[in-house]
C-alpha atoms as a PDB file:
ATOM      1  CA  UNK A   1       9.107 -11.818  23.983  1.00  0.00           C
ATOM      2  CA  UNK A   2       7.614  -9.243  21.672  1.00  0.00           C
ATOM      3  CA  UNK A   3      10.579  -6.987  20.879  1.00  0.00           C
ATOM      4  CA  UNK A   4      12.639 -11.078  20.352  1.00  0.00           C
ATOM      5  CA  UNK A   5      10.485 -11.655  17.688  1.00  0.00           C
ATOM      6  CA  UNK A   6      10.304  -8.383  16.183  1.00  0.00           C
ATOM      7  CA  UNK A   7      13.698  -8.206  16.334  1.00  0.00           C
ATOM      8  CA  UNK A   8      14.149 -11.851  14.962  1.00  0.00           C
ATOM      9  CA  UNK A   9      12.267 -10.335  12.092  1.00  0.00           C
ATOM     10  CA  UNK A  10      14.201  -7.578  11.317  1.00  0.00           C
ATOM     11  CA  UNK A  11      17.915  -9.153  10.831  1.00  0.00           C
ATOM     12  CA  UNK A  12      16.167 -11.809   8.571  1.00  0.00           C
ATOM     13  CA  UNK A  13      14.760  -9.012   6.740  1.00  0.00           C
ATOM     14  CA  UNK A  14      18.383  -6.977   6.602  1.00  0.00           C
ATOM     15  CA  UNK A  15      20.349  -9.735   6.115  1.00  0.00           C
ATOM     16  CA  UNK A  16      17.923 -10.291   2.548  1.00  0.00           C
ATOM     17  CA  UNK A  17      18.166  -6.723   2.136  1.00  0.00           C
ATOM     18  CA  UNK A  18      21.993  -6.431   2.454  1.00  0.00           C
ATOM     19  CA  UNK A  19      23.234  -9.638   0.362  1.00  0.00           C
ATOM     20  CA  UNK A  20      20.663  -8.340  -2.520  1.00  0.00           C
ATOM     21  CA  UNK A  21      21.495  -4.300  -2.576  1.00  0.00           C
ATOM     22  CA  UNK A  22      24.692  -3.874  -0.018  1.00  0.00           C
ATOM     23  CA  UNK A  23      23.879   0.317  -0.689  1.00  0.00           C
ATOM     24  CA  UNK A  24      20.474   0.570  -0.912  1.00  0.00           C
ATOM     25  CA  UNK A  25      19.416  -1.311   2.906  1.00  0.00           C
ATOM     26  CA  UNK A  26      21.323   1.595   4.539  1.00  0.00           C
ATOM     27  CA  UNK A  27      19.050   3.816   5.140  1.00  0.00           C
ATOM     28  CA  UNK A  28      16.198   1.459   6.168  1.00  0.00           C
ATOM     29  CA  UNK A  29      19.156  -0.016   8.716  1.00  0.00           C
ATOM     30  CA  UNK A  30      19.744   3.657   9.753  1.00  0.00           C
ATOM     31  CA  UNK A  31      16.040   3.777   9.950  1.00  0.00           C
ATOM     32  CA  UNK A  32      15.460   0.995  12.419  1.00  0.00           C
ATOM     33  CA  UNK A  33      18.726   2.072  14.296  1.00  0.00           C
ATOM     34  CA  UNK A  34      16.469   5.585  15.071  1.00  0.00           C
ATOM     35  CA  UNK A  35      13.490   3.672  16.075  1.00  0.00           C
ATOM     36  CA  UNK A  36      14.942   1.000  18.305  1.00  0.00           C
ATOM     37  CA  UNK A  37      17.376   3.598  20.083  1.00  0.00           C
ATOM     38  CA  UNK A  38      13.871   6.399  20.305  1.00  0.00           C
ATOM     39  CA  UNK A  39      12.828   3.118  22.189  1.00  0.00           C
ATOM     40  CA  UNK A  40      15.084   2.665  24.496  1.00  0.00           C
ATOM     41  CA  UNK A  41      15.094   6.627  25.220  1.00  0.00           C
ATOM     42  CA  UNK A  42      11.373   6.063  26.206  1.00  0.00           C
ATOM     43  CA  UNK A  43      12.017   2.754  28.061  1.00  0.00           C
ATOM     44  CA  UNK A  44      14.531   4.453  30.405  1.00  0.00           C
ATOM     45  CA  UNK A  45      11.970   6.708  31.897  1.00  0.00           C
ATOM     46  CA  UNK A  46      10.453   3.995  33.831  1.00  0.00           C
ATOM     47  CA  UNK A  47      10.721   4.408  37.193  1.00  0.00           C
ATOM     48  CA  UNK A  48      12.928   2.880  39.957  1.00  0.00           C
ATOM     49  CA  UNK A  49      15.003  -1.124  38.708  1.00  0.00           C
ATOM     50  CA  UNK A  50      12.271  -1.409  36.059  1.00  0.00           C
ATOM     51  CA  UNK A  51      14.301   1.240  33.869  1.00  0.00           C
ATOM     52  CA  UNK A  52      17.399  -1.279  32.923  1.00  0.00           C
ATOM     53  CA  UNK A  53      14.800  -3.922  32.788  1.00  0.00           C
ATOM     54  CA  UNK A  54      12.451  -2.322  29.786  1.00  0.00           C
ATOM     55  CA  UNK A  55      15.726  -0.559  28.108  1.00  0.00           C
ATOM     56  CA  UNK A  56      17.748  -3.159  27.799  1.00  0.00           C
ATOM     57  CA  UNK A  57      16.094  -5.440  25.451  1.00  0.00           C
ATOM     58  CA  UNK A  58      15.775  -2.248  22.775  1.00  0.00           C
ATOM     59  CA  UNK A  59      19.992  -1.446  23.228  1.00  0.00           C
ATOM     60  CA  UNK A  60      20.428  -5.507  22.395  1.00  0.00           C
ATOM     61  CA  UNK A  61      18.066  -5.609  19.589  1.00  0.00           C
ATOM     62  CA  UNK A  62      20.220  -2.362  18.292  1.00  0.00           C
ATOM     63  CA  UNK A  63      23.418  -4.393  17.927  1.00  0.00           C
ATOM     64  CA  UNK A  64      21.593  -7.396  16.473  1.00  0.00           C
ATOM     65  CA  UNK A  65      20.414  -5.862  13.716  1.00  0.00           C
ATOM     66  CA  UNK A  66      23.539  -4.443  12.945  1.00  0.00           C
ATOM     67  CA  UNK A  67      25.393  -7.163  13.259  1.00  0.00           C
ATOM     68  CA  UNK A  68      23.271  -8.827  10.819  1.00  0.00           C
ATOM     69  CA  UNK A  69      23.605  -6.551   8.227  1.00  0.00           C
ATOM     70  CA  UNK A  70      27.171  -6.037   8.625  1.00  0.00           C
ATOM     71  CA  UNK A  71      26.736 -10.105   8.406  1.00  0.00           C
ATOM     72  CA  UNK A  72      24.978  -9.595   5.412  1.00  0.00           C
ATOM     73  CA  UNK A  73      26.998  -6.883   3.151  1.00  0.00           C
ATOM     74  CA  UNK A  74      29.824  -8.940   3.907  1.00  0.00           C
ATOM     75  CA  UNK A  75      28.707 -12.238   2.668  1.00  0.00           C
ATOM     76  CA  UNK A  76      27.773 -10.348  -0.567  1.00  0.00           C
ATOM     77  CA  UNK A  77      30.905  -8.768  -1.011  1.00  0.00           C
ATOM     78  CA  UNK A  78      32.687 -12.488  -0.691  1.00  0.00           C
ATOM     79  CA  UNK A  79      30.845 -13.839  -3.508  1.00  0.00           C
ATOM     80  CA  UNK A  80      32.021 -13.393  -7.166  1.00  0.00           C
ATOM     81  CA  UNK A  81      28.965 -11.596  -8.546  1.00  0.00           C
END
């Protein structure tokens, strides 16, 4: 429920980022891209069915974020500014 919100948090917080500066919310995407995937590294060395269980919510937060700010950069680049 945590890592939800959290993640919830971030892709409003990228999608801002992207549609106001497209270049400059790279590297803070790149950023969170590290942390959730040093996550997941750490979640899979749980022991025994518990390992997909912990991982997975870190791999799925990953490509939600992304996805956001890809969301993001691209709505910015539609409009005529």
């Amino acid at each position: 429920m945590i890592v939800f919100l959290i993640a919830l948090l971030t892709c409003v917080i990228l999608f801002v980022a992207t549609f106001l500066a497209p270049q400059l919310s790279r590297k803070p995407q790149y950023r969170i891209d590290k942390l959730l995937a040093k996550a997941a590294g750490k979640a899979s060395h749980a022991p025994g069915p518990l390992r997909k269980l912990i991982a997975q919510p870190f791999g799925k937060s990953e490509k939600v974020t992304n996805k956001s700010a890809r969301a993001g950069r691209k709505t910015r680049f539609k409009l005529p500014f």
